[in-house]
C-alpha atoms as a PDB file:
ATOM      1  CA  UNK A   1      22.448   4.228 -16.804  1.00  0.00           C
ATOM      2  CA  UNK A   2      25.248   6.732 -16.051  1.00  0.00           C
ATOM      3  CA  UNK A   3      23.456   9.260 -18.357  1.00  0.00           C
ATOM      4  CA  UNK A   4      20.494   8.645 -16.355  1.00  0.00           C
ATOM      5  CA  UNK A   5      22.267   9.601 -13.277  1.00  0.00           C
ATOM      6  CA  UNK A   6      23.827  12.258 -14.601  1.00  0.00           C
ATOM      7  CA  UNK A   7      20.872  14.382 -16.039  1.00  0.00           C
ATOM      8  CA  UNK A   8      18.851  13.477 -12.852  1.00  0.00           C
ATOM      9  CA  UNK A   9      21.791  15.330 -10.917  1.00  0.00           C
ATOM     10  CA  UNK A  10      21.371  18.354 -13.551  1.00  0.00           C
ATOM     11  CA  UNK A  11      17.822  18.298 -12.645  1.00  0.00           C
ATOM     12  CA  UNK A  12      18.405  18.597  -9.008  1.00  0.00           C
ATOM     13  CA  UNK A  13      21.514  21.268  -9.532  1.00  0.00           C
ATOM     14  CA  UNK A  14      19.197  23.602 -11.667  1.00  0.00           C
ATOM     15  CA  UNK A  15      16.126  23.234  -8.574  1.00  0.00           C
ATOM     16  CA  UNK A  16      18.466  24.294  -6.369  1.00  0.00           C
ATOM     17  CA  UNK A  17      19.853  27.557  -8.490  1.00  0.00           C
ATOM     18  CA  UNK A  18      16.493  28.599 -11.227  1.00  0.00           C
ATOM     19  CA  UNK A  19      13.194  28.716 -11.208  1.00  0.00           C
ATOM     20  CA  UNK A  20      10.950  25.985 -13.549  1.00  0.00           C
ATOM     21  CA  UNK A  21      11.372  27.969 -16.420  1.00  0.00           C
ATOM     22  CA  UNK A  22      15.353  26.798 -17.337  1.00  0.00           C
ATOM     23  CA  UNK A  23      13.448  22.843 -17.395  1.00  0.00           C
ATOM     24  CA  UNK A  24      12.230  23.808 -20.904  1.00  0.00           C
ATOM     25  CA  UNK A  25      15.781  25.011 -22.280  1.00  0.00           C
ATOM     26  CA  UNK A  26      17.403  22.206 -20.232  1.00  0.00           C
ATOM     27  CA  UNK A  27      15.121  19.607 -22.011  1.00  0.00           C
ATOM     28  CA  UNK A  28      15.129  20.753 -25.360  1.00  0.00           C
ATOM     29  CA  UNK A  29      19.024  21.028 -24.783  1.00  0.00           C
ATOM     30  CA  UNK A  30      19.273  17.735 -23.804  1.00  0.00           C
ATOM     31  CA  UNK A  31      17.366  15.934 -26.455  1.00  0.00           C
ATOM     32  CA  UNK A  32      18.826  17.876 -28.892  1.00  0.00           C
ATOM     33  CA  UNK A  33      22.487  16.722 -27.715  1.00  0.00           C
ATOM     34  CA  UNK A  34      20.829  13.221 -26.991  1.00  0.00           C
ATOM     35  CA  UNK A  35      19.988  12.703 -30.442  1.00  0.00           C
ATOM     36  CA  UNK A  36      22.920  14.891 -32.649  1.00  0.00           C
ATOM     37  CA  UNK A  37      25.707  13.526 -30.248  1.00  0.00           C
ATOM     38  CA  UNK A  38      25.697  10.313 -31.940  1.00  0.00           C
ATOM     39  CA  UNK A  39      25.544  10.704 -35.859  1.00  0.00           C
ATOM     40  CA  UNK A  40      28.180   8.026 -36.599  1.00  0.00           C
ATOM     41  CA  UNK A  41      26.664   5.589 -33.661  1.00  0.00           C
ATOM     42  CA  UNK A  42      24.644   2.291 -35.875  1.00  0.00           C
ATOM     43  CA  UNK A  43      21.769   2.789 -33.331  1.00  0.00           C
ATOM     44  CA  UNK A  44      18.775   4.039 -35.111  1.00  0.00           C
ATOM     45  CA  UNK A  45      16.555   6.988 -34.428  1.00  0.00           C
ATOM     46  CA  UNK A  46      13.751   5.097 -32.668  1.00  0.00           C
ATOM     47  CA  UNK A  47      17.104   4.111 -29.681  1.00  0.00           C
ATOM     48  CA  UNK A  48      18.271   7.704 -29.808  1.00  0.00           C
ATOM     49  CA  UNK A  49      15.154   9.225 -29.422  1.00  0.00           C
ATOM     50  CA  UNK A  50      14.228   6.362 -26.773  1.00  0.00           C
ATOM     51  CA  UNK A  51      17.634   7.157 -25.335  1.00  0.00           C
ATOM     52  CA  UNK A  52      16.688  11.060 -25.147  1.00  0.00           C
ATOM     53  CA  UNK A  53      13.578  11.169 -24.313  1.00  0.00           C
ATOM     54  CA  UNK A  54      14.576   9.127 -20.840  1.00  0.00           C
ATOM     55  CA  UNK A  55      17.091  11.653 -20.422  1.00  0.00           C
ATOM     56  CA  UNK A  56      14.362  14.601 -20.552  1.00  0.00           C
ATOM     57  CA  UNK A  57      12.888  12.727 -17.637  1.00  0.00           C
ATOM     58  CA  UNK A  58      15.534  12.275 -15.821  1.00  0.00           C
ATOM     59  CA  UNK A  59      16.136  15.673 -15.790  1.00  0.00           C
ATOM     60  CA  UNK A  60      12.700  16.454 -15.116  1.00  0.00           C
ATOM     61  CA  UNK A  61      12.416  14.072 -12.551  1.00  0.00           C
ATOM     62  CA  UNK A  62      15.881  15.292 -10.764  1.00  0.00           C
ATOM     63  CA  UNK A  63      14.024  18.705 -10.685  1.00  0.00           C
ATOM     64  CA  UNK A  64      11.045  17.398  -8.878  1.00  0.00           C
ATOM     65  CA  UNK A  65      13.381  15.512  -6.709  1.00  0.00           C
ATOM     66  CA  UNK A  66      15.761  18.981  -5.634  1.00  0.00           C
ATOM     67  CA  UNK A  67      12.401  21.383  -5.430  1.00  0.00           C
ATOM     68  CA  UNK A  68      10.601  18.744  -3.110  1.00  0.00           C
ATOM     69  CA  UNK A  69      12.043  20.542   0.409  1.00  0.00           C
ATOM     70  CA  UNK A  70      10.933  23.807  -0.726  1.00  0.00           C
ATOM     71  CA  UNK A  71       7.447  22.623  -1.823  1.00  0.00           C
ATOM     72  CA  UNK A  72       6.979  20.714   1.700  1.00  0.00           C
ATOM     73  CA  UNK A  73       7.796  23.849   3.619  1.00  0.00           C
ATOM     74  CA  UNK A  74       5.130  26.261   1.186  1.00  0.00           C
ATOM     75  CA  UNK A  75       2.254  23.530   2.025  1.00  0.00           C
ATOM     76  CA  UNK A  76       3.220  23.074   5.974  1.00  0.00           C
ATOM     77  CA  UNK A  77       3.456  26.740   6.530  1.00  0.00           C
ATOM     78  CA  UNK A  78       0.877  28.532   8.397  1.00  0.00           C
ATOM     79  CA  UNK A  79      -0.830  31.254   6.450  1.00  0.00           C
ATOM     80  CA  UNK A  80      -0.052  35.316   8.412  1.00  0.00           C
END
């Protein structure tokens, strides 16, 4: 849950500072670290990659979640 939280604040740190092009870095990055972090863990690959691949979305999702203002203001404005 905490890793969860975390990545979903990532996500909504890199909206506010990139463009959508860091998210595929980011998520590569992330399961990557998600799945390598834990050699000596007894979990087996189908929980780490589980474990990663909610982590990608969390990111993704936090990214959504920071770029939403921005998005809202593009579709309500009134064309010049």
């Amino acid at each position: 849950m905490q890793s969860f939280a975390l990545c979903l604040a990532i996500g909504v740190l890199l909206a506010q500072t990139f463009r959508v092009f860091v998210l595929a870095a980011a998520t590569v990055l992330i399961i990557v670290v998600g799945i390598a972090g834990d050699t000596a863990g007894t979990e087996s690959l189908w929980i780490k990659l589980l474990v990663a691949g909610t982590a990608a979305t969390a990111l993704q999702a936090g990214y959504l979640i920071g770029v939403g203002p921005w998005i809202n203001q593009w579709l309500l404005a009134k064309p010049t």
